[in-house]
PDB file of N, CA and C in Angstrom:
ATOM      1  N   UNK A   1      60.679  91.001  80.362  1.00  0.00           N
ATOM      2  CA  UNK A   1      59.238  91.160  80.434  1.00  0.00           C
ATOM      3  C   UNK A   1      58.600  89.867  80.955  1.00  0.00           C
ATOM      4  N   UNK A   2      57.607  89.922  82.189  1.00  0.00           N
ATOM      5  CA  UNK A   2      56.904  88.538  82.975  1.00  0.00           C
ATOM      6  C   UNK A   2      55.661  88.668  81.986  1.00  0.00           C
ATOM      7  N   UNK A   3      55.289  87.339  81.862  1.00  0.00           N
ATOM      8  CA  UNK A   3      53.800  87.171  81.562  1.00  0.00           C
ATOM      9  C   UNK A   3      53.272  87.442  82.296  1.00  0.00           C
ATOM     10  N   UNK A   4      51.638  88.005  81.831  1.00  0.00           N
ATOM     11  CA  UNK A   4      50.611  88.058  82.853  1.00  0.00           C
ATOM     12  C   UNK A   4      50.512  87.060  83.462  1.00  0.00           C
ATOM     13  N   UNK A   5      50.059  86.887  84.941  1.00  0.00           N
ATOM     14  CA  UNK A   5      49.807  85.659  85.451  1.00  0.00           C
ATOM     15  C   UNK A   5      48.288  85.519  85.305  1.00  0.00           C
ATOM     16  N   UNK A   6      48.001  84.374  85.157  1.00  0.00           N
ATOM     17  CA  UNK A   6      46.603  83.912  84.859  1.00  0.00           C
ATOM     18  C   UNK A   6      46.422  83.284  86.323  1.00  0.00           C
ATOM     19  N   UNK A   7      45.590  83.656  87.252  1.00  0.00           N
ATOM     20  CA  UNK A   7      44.912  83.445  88.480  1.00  0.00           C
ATOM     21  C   UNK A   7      44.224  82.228  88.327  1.00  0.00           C
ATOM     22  N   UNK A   8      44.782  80.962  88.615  1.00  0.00           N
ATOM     23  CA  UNK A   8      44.472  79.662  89.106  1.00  0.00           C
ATOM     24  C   UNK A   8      42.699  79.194  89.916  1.00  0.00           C
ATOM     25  N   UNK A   9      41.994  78.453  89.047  1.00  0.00           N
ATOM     26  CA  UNK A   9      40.687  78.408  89.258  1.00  0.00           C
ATOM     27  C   UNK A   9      40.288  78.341  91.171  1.00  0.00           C
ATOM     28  N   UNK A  10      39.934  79.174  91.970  1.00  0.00           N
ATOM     29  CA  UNK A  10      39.482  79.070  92.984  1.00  0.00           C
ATOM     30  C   UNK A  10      38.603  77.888  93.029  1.00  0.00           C
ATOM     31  N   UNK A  11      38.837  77.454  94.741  1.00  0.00           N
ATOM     32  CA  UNK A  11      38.542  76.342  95.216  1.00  0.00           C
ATOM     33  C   UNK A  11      37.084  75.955  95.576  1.00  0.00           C
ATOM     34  N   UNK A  12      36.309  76.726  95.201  1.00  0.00           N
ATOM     35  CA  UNK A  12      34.991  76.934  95.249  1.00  0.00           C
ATOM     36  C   UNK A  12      34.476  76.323  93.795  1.00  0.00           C
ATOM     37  N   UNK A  13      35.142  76.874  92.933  1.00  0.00           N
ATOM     38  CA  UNK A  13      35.122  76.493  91.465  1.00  0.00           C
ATOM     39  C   UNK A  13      35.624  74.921  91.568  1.00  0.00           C
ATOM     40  N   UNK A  14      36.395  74.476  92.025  1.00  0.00           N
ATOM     41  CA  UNK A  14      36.949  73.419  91.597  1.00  0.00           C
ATOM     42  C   UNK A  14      36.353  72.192  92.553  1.00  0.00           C
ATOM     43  N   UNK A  15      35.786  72.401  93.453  1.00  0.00           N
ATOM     44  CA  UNK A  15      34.826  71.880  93.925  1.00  0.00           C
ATOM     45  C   UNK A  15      33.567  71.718  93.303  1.00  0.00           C
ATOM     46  N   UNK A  16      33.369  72.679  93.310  1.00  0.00           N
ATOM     47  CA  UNK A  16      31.758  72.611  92.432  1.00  0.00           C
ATOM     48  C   UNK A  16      32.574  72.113  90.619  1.00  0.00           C
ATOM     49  N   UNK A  17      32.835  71.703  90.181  1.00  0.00           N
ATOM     50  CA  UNK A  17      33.243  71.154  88.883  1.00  0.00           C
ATOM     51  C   UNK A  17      33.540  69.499  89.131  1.00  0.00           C
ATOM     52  N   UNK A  18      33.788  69.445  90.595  1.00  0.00           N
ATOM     53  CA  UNK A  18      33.697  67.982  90.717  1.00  0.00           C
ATOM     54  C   UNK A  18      32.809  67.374  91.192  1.00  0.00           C
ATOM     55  N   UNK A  19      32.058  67.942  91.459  1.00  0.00           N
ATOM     56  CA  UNK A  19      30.247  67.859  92.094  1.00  0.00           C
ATOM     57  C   UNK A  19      29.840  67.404  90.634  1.00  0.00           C
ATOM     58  N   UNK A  20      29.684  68.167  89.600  1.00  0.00           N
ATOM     59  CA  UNK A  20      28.492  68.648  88.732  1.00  0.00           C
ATOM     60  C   UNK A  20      28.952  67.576  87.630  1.00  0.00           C
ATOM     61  N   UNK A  21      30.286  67.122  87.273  1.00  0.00           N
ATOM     62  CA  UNK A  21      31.061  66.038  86.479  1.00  0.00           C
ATOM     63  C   UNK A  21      30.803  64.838  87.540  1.00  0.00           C
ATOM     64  N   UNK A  22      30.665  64.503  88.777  1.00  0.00           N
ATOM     65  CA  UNK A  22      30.272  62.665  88.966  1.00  0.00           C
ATOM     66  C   UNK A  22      28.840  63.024  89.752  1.00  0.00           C
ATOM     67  N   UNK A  23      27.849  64.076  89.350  1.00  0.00           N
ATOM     68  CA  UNK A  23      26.354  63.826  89.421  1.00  0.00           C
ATOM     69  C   UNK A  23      25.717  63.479  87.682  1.00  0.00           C
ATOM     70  N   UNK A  24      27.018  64.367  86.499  1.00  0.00           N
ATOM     71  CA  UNK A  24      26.236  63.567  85.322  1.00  0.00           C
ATOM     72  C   UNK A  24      26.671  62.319  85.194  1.00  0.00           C
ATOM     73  N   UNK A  25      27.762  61.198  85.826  1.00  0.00           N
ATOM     74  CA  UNK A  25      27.673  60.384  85.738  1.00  0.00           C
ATOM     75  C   UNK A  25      26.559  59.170  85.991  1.00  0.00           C
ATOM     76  N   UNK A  26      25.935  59.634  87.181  1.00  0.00           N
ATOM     77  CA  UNK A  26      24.431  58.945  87.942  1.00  0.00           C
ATOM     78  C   UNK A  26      23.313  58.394  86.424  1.00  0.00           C
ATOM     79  N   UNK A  27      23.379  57.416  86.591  1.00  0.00           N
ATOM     80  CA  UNK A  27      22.573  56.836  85.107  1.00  0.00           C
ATOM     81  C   UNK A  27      21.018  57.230  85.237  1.00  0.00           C
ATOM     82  N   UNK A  28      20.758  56.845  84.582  1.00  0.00           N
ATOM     83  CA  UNK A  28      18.915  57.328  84.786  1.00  0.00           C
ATOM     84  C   UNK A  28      18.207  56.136  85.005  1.00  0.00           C
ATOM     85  N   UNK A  29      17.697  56.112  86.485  1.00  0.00           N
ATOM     86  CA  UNK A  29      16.656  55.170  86.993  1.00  0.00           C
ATOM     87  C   UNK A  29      17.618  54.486  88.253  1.00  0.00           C
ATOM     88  N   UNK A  30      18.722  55.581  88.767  1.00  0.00           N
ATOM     89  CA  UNK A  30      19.546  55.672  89.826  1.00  0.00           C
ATOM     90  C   UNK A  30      19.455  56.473  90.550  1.00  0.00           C
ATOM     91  N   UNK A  31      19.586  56.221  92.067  1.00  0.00           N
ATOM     92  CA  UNK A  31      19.423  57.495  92.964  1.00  0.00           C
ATOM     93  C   UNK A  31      20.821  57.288  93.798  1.00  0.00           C
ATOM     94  N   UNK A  32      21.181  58.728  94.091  1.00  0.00           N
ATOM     95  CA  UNK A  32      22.907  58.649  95.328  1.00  0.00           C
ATOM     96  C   UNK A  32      22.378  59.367  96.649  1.00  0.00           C
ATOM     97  N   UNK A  33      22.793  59.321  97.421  1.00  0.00           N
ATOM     98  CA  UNK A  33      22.382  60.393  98.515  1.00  0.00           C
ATOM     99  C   UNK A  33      23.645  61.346  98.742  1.00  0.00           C
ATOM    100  N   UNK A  34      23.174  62.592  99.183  1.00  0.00           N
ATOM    101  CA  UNK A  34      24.130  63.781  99.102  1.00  0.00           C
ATOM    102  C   UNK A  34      25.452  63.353  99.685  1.00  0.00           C
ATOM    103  N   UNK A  35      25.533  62.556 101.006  1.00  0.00           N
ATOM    104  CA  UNK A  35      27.365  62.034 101.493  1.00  0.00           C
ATOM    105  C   UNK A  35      27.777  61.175 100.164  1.00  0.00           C
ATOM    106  N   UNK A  36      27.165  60.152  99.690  1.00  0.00           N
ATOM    107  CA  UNK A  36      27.624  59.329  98.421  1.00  0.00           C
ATOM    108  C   UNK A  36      28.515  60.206  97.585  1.00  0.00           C
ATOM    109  N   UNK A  37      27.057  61.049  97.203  1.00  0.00           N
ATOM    110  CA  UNK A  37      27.253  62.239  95.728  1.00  0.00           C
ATOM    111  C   UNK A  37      29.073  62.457  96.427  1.00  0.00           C
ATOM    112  N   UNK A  38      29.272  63.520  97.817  1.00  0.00           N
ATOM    113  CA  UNK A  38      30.260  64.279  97.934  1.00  0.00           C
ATOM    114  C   UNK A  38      31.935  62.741  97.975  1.00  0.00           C
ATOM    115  N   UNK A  39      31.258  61.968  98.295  1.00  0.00           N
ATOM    116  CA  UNK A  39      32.658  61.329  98.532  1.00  0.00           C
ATOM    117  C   UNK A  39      33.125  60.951  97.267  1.00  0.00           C
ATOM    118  N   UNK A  40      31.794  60.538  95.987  1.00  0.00           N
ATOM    119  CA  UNK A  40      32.465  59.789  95.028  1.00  0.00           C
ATOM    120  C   UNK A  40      33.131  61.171  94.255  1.00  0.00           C
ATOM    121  N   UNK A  41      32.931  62.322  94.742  1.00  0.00           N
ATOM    122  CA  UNK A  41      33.184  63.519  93.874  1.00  0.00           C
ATOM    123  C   UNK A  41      34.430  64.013  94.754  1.00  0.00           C
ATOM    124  N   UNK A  42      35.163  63.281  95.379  1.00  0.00           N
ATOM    125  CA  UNK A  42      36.352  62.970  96.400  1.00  0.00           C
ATOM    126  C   UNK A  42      35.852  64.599  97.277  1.00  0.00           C
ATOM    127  N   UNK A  43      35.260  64.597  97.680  1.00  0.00           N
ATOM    128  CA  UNK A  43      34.835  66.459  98.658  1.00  0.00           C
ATOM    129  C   UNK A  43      34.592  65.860  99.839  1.00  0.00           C
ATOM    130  N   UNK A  44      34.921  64.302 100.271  1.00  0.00           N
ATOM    131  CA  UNK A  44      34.886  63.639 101.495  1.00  0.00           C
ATOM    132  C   UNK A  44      33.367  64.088 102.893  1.00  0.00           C
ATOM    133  N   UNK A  45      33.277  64.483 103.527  1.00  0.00           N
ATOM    134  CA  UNK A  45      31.816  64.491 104.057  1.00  0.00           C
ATOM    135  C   UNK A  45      31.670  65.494 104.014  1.00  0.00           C
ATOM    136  N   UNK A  46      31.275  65.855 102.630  1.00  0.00           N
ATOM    137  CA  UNK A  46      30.479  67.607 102.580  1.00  0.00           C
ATOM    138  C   UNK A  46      29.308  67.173 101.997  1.00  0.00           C
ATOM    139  N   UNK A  47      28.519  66.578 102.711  1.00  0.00           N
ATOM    140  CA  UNK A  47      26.584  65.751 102.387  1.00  0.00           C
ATOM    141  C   UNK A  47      26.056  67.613 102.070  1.00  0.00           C
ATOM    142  N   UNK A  48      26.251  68.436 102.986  1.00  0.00           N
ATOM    143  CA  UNK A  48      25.462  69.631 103.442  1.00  0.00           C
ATOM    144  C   UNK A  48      25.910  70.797 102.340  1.00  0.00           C
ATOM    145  N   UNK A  49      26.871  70.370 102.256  1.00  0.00           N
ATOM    146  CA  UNK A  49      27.461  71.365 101.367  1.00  0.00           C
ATOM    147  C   UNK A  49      27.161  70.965  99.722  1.00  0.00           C
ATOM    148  N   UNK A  50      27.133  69.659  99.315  1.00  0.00           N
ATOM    149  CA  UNK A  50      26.271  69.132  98.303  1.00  0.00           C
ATOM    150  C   UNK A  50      24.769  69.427  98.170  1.00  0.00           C
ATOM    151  N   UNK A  51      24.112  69.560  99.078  1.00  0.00           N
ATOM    152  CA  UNK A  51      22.282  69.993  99.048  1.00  0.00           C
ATOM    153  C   UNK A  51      22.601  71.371  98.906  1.00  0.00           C
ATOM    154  N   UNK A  52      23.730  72.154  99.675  1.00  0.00           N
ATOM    155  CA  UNK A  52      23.581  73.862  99.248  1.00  0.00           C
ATOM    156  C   UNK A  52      23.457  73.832  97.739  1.00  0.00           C
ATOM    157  N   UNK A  53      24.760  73.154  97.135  1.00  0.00           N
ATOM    158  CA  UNK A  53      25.724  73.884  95.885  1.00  0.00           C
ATOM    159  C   UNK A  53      24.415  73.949  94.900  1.00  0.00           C
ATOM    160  N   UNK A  54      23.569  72.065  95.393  1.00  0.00           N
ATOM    161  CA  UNK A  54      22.605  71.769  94.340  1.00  0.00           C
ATOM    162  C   UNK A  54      21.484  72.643  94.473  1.00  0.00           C
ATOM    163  N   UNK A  55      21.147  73.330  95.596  1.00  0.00           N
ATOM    164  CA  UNK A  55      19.664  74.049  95.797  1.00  0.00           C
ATOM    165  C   UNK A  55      20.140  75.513  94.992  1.00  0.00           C
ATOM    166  N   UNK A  56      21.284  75.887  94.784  1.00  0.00           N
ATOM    167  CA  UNK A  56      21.556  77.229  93.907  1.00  0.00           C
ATOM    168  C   UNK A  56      21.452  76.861  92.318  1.00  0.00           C
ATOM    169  N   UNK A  57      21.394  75.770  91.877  1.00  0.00           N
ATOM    170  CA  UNK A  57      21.513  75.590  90.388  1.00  0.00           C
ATOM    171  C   UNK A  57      20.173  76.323  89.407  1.00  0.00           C
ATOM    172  N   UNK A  58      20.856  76.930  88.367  1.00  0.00           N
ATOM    173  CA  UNK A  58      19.631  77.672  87.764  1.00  0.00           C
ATOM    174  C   UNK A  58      18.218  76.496  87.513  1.00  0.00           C
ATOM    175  N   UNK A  59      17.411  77.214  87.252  1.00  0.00           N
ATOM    176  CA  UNK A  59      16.162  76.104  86.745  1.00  0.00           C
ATOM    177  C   UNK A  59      15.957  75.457  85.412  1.00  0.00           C
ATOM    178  N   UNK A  60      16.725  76.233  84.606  1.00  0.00           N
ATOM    179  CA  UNK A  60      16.837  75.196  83.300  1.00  0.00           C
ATOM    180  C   UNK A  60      18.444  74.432  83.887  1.00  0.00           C
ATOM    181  N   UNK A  61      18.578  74.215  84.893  1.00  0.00           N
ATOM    182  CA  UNK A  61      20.210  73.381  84.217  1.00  0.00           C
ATOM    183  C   UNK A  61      19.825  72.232  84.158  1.00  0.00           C
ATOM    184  N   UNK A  62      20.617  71.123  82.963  1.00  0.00           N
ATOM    185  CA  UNK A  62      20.703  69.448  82.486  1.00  0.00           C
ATOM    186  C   UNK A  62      20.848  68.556  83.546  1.00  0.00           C
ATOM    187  N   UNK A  63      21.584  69.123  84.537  1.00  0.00           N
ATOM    188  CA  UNK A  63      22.262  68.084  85.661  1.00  0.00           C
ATOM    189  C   UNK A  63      20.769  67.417  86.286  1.00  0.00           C
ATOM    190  N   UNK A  64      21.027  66.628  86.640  1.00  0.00           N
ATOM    191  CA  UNK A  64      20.320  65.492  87.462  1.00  0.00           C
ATOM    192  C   UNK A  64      20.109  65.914  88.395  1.00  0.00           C
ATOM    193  N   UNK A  65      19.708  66.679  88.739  1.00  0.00           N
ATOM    194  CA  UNK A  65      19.951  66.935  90.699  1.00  0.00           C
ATOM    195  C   UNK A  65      18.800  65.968  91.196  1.00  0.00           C
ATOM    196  N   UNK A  66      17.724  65.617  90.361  1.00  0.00           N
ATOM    197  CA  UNK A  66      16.764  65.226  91.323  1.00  0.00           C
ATOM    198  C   UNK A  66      16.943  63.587  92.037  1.00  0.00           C
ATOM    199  N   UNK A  67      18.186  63.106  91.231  1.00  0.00           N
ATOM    200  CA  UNK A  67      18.591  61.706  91.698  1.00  0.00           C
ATOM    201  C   UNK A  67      19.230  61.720  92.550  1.00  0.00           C
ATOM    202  N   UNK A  68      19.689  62.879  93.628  1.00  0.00           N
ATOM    203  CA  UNK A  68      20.414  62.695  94.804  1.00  0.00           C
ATOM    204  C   UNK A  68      19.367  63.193  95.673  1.00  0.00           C
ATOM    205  N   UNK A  69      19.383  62.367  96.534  1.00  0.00           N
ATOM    206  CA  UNK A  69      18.328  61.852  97.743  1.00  0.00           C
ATOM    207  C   UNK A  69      19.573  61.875  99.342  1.00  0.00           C
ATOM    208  N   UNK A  70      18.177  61.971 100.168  1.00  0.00           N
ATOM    209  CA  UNK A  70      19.150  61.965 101.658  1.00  0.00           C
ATOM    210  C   UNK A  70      19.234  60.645 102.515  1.00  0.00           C
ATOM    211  N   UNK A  71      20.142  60.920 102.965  1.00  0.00           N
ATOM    212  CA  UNK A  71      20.522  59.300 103.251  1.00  0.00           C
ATOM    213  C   UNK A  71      19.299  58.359 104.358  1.00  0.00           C
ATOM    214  N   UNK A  72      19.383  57.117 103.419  1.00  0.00           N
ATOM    215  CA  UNK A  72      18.718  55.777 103.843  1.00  0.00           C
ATOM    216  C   UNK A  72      17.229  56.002 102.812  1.00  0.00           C
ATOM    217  N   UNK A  73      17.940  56.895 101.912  1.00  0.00           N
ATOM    218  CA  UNK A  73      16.518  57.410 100.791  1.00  0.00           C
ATOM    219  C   UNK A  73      15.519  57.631 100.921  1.00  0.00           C
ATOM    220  N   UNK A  74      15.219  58.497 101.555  1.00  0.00           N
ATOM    221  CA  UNK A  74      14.509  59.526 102.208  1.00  0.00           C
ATOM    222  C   UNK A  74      14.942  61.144 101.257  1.00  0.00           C
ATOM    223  N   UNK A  75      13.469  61.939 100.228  1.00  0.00           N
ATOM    224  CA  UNK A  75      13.697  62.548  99.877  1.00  0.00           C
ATOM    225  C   UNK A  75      13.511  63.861 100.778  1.00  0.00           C
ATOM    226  N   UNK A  76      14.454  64.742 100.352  1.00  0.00           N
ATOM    227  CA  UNK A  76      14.729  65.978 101.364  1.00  0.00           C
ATOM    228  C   UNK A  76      13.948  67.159 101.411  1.00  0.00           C
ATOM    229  N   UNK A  77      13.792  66.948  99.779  1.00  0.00           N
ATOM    230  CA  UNK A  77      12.867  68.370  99.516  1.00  0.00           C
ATOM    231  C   UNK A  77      11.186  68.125 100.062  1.00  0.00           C
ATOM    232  N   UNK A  78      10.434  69.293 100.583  1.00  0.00           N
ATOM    233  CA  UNK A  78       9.241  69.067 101.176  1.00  0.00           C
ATOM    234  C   UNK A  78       8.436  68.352 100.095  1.00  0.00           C
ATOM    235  N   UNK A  79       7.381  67.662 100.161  1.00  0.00           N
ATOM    236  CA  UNK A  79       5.966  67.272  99.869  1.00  0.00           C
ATOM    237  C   UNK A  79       5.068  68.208  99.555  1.00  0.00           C
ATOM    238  N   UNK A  80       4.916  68.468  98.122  1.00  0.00           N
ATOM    239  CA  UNK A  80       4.104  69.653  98.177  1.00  0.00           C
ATOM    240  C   UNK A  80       5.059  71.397  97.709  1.00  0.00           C
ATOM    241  N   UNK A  81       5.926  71.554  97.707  1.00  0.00           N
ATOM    242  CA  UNK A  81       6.973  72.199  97.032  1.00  0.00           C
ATOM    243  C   UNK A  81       6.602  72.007  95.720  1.00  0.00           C
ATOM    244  N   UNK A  82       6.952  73.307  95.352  1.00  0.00           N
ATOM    245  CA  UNK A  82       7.452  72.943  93.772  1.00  0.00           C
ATOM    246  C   UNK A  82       8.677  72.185  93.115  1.00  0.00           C
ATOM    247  N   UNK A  83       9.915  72.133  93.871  1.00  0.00           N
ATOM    248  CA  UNK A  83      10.997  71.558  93.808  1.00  0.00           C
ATOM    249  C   UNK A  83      11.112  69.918  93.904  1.00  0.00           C
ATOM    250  N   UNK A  84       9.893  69.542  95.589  1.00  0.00           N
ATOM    251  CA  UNK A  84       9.952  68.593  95.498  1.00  0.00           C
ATOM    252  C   UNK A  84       8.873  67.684  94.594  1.00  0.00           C
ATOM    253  N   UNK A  85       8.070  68.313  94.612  1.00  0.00           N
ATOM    254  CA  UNK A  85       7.216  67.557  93.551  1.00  0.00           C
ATOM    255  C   UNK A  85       7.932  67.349  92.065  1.00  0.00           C
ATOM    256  N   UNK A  86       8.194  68.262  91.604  1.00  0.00           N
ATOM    257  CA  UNK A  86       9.098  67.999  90.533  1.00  0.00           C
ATOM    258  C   UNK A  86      10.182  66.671  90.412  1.00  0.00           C
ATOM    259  N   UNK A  87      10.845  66.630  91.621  1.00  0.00           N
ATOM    260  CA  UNK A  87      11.891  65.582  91.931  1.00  0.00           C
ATOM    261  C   UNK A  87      11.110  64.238  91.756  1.00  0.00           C
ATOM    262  N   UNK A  88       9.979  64.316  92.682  1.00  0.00           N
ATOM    263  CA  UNK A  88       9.139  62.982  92.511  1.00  0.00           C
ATOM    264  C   UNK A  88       8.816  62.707  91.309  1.00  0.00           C
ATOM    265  N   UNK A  89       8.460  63.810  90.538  1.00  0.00           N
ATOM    266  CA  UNK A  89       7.694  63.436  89.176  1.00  0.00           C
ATOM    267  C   UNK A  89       8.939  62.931  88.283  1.00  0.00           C
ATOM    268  N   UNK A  90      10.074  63.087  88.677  1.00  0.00           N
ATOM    269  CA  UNK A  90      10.594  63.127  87.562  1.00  0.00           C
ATOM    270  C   UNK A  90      11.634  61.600  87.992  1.00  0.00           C
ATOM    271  N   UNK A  91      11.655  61.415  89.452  1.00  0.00           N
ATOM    272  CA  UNK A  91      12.339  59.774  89.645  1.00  0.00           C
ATOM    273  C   UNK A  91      10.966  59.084  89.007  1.00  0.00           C
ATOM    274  N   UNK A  92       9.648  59.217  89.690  1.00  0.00           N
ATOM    275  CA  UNK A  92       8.691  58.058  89.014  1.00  0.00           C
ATOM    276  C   UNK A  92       8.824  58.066  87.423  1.00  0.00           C
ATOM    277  N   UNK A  93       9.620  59.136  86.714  1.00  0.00           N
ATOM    278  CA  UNK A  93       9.450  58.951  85.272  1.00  0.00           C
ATOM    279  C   UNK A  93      10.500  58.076  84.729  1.00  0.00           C
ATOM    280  N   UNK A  94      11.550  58.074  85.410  1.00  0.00           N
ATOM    281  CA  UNK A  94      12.584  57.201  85.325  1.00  0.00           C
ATOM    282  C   UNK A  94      12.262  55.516  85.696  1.00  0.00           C
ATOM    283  N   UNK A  95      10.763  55.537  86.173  1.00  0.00           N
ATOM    284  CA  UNK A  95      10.912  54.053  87.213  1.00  0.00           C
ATOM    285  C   UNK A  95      11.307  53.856  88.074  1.00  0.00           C
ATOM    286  N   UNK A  96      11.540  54.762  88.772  1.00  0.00           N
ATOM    287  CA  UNK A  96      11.870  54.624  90.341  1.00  0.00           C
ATOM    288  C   UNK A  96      11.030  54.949  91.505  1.00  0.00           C
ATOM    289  N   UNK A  97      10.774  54.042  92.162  1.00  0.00           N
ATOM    290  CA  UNK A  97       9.296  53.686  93.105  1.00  0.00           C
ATOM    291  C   UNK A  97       9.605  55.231  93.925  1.00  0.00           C
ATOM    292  N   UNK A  98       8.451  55.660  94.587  1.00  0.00           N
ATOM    293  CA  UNK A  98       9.049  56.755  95.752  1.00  0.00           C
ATOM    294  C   UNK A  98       7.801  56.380  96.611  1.00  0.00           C
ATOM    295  N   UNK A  99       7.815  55.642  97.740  1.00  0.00           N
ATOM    296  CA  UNK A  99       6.511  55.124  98.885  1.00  0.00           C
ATOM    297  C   UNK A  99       7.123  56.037  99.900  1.00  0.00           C
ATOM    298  N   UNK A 100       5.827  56.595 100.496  1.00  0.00           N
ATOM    299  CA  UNK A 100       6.472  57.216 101.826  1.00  0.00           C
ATOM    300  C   UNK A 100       7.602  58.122 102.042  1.00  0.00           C
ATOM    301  N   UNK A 101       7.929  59.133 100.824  1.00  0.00           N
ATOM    302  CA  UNK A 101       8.870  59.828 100.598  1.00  0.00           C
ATOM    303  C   UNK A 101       9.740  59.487 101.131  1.00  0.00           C
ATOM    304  N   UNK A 102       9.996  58.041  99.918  1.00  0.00           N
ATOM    305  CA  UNK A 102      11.596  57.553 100.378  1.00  0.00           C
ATOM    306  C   UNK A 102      11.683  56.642  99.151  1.00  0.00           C
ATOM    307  N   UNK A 103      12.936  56.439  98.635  1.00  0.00           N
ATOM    308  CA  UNK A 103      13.443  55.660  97.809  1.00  0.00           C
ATOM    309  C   UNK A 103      13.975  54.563  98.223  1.00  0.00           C
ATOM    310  N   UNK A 104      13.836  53.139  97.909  1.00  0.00           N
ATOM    311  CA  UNK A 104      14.809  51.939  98.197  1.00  0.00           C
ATOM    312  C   UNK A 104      15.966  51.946  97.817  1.00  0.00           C
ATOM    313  N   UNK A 105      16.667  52.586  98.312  1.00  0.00           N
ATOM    314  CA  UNK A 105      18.309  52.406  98.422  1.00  0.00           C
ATOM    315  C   UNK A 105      18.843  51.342  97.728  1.00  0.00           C
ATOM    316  N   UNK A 106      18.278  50.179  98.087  1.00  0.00           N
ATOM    317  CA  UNK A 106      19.001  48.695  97.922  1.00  0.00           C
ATOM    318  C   UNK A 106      18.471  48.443  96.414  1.00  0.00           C
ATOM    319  N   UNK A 107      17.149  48.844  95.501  1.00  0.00           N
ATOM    320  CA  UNK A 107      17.200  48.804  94.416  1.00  0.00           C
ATOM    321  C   UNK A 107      17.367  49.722  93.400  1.00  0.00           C
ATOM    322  N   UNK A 108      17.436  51.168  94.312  1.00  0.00           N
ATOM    323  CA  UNK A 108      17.691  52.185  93.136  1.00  0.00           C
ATOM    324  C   UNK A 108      18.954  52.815  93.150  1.00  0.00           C
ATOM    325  N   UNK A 109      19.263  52.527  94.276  1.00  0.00           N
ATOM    326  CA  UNK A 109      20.657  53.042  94.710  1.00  0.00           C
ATOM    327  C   UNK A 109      21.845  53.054  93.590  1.00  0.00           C
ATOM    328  N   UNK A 110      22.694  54.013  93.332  1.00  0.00           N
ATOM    329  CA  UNK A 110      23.857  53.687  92.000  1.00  0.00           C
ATOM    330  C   UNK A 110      25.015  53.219  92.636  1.00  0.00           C
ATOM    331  N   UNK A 111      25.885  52.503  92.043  1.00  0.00           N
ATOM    332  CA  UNK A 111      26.413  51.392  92.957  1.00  0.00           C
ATOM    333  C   UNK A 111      28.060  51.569  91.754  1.00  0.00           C
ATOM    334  N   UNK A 112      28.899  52.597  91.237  1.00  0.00           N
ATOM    335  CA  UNK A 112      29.346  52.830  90.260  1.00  0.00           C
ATOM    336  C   UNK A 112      30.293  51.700  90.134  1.00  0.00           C
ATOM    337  N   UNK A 113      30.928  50.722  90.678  1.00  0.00           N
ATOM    338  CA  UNK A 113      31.714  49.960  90.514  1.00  0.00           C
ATOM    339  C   UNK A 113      30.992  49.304  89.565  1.00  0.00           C
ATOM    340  N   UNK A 114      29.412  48.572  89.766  1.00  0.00           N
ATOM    341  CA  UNK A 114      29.035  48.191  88.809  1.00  0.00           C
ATOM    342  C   UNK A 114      27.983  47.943  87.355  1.00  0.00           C
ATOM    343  N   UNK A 115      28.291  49.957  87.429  1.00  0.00           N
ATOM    344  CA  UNK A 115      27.921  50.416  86.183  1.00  0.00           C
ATOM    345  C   UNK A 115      28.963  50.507  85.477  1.00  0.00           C
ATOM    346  N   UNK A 116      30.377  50.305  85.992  1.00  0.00           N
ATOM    347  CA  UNK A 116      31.733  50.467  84.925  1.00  0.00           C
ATOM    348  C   UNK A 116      31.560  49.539  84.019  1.00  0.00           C
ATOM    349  N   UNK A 117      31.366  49.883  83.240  1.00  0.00           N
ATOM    350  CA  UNK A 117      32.090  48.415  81.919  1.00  0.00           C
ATOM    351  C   UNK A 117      32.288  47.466  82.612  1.00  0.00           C
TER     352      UNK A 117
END
């Protein structure tokens, strides 16, 4: 008699589980931009495919999404959105400047080597 085989987590799944585990790492009063987000989440240049996975997330979910920004920090979502206004409201609540719908990279930027211990 074989065991049932238990069908091995698809790669869609296991992607998105490594997205959503090093975006709760992002500390609060840090911003990544979507290529950052995908490389430190080893998914190598999937920037585009990081703004999809994140624009499907329900509206109550915990995750951070609003700390990933597009690159040279420049926020992505429109001005005036409900999505993006939200994002703004919620980096300025953290302390993080947003002039000219854009973030300073060089001071808000998360930099994980040296947030390690």
């Amino acid at each position: 008699m074989t065991e049932p085989r238990q069908d091995p987590p698809d790669e869609a799944q296991i992607r998105r589980t490594a997205l959503y585990s090093t975006l709760t790492q992002v500390p609060e009063g840090k911003v990544v931009s979507y290529g950052q987000l995908a490389e430190l989440a080893g998914l190598g240049r999937a920037a585009r495919w990081v703004g999809r996975t994140l624009s499907q997330l329900p509206g109550d979910t915990k995750l951070p999404w609003h700390r990933v920004i597009g690159a040279g920090g420049k926020i992505s979502l429109p001005v005036g959105s409900p999505s993006g206004d939200e994002q703004r409201a919620r980096l300025r609540t953290e302390g993080i400047t947003v002039q000219n719908n854009r973030v300073d990279i060089r001071r808000h930027g998360w930099r994980p080597v040296e947030h390690s211990g």
